[in-house]
C-alpha atoms as a PDB file:
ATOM      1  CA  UNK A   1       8.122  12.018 -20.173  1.00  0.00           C
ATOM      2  CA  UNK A   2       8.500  10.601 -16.669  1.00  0.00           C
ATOM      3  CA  UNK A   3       7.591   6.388 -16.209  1.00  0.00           C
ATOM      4  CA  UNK A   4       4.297   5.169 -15.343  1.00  0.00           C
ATOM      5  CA  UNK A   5       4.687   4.409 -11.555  1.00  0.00           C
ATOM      6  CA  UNK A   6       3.350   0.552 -10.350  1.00  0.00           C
ATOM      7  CA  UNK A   7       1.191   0.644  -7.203  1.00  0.00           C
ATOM      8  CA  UNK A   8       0.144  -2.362  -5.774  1.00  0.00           C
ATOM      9  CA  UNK A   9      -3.455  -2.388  -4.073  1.00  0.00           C
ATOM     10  CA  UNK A  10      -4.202  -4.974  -1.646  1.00  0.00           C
ATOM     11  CA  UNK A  11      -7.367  -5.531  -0.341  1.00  0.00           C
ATOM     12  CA  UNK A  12      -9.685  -7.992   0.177  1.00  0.00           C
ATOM     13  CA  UNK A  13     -12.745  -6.409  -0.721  1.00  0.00           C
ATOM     14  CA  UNK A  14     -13.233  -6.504  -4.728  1.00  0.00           C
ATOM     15  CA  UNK A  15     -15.236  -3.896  -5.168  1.00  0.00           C
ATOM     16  CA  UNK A  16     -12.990  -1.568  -3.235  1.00  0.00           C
ATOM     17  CA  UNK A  17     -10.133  -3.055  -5.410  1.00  0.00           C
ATOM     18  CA  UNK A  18     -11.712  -2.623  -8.203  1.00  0.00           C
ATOM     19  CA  UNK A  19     -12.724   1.381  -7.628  1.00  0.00           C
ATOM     20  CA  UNK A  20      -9.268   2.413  -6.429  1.00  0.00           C
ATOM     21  CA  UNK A  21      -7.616   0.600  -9.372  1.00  0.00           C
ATOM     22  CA  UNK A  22     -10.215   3.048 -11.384  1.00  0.00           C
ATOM     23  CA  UNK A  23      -8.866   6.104  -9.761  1.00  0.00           C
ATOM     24  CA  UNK A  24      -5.568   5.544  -9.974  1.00  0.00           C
ATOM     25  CA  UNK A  25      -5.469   4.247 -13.702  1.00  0.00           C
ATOM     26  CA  UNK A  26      -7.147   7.453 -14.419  1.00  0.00           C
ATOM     27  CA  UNK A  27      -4.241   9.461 -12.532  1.00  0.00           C
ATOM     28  CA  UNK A  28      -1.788   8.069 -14.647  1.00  0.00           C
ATOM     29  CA  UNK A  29      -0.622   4.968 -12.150  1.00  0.00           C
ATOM     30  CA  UNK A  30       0.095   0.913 -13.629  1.00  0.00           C
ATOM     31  CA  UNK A  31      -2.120  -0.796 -10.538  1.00  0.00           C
ATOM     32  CA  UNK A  32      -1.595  -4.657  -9.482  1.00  0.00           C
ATOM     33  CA  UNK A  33      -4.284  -6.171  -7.071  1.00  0.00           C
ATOM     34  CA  UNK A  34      -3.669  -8.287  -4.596  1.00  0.00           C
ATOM     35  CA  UNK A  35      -6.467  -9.815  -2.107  1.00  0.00           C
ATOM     36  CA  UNK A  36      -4.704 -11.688   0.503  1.00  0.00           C
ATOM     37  CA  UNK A  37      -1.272 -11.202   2.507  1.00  0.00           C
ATOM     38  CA  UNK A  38       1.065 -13.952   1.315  1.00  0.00           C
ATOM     39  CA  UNK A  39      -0.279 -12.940  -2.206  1.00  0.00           C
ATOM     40  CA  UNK A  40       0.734  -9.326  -1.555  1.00  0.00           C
ATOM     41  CA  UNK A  41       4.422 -10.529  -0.272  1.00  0.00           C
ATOM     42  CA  UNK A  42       4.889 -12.759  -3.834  1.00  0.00           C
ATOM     43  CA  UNK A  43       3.640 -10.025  -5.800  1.00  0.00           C
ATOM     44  CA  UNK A  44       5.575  -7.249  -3.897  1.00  0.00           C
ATOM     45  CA  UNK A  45       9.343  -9.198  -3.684  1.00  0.00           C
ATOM     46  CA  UNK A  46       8.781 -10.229  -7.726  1.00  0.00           C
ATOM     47  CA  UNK A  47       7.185  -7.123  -9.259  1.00  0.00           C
ATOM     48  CA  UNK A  48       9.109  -4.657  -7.222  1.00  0.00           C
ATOM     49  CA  UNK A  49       6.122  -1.590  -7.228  1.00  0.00           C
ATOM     50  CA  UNK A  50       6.646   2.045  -6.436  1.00  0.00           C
ATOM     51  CA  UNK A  51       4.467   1.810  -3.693  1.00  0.00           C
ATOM     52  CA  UNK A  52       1.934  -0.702  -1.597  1.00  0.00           C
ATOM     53  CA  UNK A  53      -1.440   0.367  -0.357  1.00  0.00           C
ATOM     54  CA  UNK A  54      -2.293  -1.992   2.361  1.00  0.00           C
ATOM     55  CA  UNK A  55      -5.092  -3.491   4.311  1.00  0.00           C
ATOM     56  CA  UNK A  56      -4.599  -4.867   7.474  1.00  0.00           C
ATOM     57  CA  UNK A  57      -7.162  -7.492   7.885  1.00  0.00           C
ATOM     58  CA  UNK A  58      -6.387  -9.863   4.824  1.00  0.00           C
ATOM     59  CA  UNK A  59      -6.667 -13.445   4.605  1.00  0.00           C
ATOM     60  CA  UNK A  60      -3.648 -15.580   4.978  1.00  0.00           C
ATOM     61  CA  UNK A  61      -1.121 -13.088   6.173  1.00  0.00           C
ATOM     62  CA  UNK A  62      -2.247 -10.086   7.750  1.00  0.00           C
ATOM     63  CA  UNK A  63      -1.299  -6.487   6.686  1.00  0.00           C
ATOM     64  CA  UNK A  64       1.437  -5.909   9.615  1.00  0.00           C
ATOM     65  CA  UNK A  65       3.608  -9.078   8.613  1.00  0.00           C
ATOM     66  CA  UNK A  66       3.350  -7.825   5.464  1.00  0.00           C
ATOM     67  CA  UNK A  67       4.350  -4.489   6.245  1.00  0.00           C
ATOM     68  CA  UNK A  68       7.442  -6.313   8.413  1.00  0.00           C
ATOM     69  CA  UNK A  69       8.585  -8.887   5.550  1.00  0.00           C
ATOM     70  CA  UNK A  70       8.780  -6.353   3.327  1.00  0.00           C
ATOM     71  CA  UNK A  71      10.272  -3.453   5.611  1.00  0.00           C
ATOM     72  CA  UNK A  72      12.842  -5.020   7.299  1.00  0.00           C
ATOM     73  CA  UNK A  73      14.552  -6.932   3.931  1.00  0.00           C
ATOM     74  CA  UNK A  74      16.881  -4.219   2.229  1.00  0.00           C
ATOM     75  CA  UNK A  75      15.977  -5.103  -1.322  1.00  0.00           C
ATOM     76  CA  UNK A  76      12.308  -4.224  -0.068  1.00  0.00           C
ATOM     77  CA  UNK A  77      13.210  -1.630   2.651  1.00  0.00           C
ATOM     78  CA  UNK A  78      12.646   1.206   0.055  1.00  0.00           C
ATOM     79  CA  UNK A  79       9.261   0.737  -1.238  1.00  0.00           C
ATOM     80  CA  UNK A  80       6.554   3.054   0.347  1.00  0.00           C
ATOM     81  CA  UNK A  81       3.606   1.360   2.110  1.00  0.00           C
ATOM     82  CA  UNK A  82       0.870   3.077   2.773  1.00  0.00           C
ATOM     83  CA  UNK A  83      -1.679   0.906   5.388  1.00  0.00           C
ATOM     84  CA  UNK A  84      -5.379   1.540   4.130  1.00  0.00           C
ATOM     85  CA  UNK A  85      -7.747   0.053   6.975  1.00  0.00           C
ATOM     86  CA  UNK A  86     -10.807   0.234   8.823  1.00  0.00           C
ATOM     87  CA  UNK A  87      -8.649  -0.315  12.092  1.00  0.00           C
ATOM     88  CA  UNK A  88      -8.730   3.372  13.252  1.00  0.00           C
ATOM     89  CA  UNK A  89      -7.552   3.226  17.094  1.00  0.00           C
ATOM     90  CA  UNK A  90      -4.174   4.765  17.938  1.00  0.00           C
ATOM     91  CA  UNK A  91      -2.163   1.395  19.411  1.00  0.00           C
ATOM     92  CA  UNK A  92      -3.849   0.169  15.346  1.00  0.00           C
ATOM     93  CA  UNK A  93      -1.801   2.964  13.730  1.00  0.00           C
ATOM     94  CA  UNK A  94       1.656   2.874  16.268  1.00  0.00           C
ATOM     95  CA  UNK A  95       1.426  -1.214  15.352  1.00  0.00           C
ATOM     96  CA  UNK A  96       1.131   0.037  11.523  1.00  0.00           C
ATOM     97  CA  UNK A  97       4.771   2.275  12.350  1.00  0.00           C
ATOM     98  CA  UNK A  98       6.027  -0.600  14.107  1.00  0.00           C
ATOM     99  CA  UNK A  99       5.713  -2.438  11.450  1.00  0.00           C
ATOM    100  CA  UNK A 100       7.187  -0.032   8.885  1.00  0.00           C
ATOM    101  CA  UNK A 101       4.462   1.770   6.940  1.00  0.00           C
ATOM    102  CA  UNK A 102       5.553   5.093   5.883  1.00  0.00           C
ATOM    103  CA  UNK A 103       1.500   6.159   6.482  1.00  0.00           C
ATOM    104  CA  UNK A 104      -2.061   5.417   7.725  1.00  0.00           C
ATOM    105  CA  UNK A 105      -5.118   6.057   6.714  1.00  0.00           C
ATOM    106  CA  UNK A 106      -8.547   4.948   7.803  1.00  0.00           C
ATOM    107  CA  UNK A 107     -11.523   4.264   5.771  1.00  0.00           C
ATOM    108  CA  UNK A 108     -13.792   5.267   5.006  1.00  0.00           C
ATOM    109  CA  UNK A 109     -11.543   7.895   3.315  1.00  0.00           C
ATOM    110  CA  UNK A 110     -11.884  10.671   0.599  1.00  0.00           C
ATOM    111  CA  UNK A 111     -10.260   9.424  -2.621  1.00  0.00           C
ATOM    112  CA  UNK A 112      -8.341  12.794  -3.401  1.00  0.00           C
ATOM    113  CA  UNK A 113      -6.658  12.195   0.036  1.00  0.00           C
ATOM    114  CA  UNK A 114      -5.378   9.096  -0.313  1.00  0.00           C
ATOM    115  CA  UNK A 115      -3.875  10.179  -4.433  1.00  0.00           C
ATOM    116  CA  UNK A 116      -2.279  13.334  -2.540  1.00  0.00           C
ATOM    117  CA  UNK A 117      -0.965  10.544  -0.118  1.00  0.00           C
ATOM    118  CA  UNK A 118       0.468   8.286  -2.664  1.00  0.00           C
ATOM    119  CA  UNK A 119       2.006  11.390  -4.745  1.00  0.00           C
ATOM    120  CA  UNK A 120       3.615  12.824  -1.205  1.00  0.00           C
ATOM    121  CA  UNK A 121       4.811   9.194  -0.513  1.00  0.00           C
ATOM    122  CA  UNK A 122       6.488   8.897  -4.262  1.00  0.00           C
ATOM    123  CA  UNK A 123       7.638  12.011  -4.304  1.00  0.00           C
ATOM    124  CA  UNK A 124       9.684  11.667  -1.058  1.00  0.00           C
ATOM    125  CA  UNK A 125      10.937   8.370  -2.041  1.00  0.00           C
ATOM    126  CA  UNK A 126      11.748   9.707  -4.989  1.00  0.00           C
ATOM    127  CA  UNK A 127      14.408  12.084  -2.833  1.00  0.00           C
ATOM    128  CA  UNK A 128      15.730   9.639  -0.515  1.00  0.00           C
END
């Protein structure tokens, strides 16, 4: 049997937190929350996950300098981020590769999407 893999959610809308962590428990995922940037960072460089799913607009620390921290330090390089937002212009998405996320996707956004996402992302990581 294969390990549970850790994805950390950050968002700072609850009740968007709170749905996703639903889905993904159900698909067989350990989920940390996290609802502002600089809590995101702490949780991501101490908790290691398998993979981030990230907002851009968060309190404290956007979602790019996240992204950035956490992309350009090699013990972090390797972990998948996938940039959730409502942002949905092009120069929004290029600034989201800039920055190092391995995907974008805007919301609003169908829910079996995003899982195929995450298990492309994993899967690929799990590769490299």
């Amino acid at each position: 049997m294969t390990e549970k893999k850790t994805i950390l959610l950050v968002d700072d809308e609850p009740d968007l937190l709170e749905s996703l962590s639903i889905r993904f428990k159900a698909s067989g995922y350990n989920v940390l929350t996290a609802v502002d940037g600089l809590d995101a960072l702490q949780k991501a460089r101490t908790l290691s996950p398998d993979l981030i799913i990230l907002d851009l607009m968060l309190p404290k620390m956007d979602g790019y300098k996240v992204a950035r921290l956490l992309k350009f330090d090699n013990r972090y390089s390797h972990i998948p981020i996938l940039i959730l937002s409502a942002r949905g212009q092009d120069l929004d998405k290029e600034m989201g590769k800039n920055a190092g996320a391995d995907d974008y996707m805007v919301k609003p956004f169908v829910s079996v999407d995003l899982i195929s996402r995450v298990e492309r992302l994993l899967a690929e990581n799990a590769d490299s």
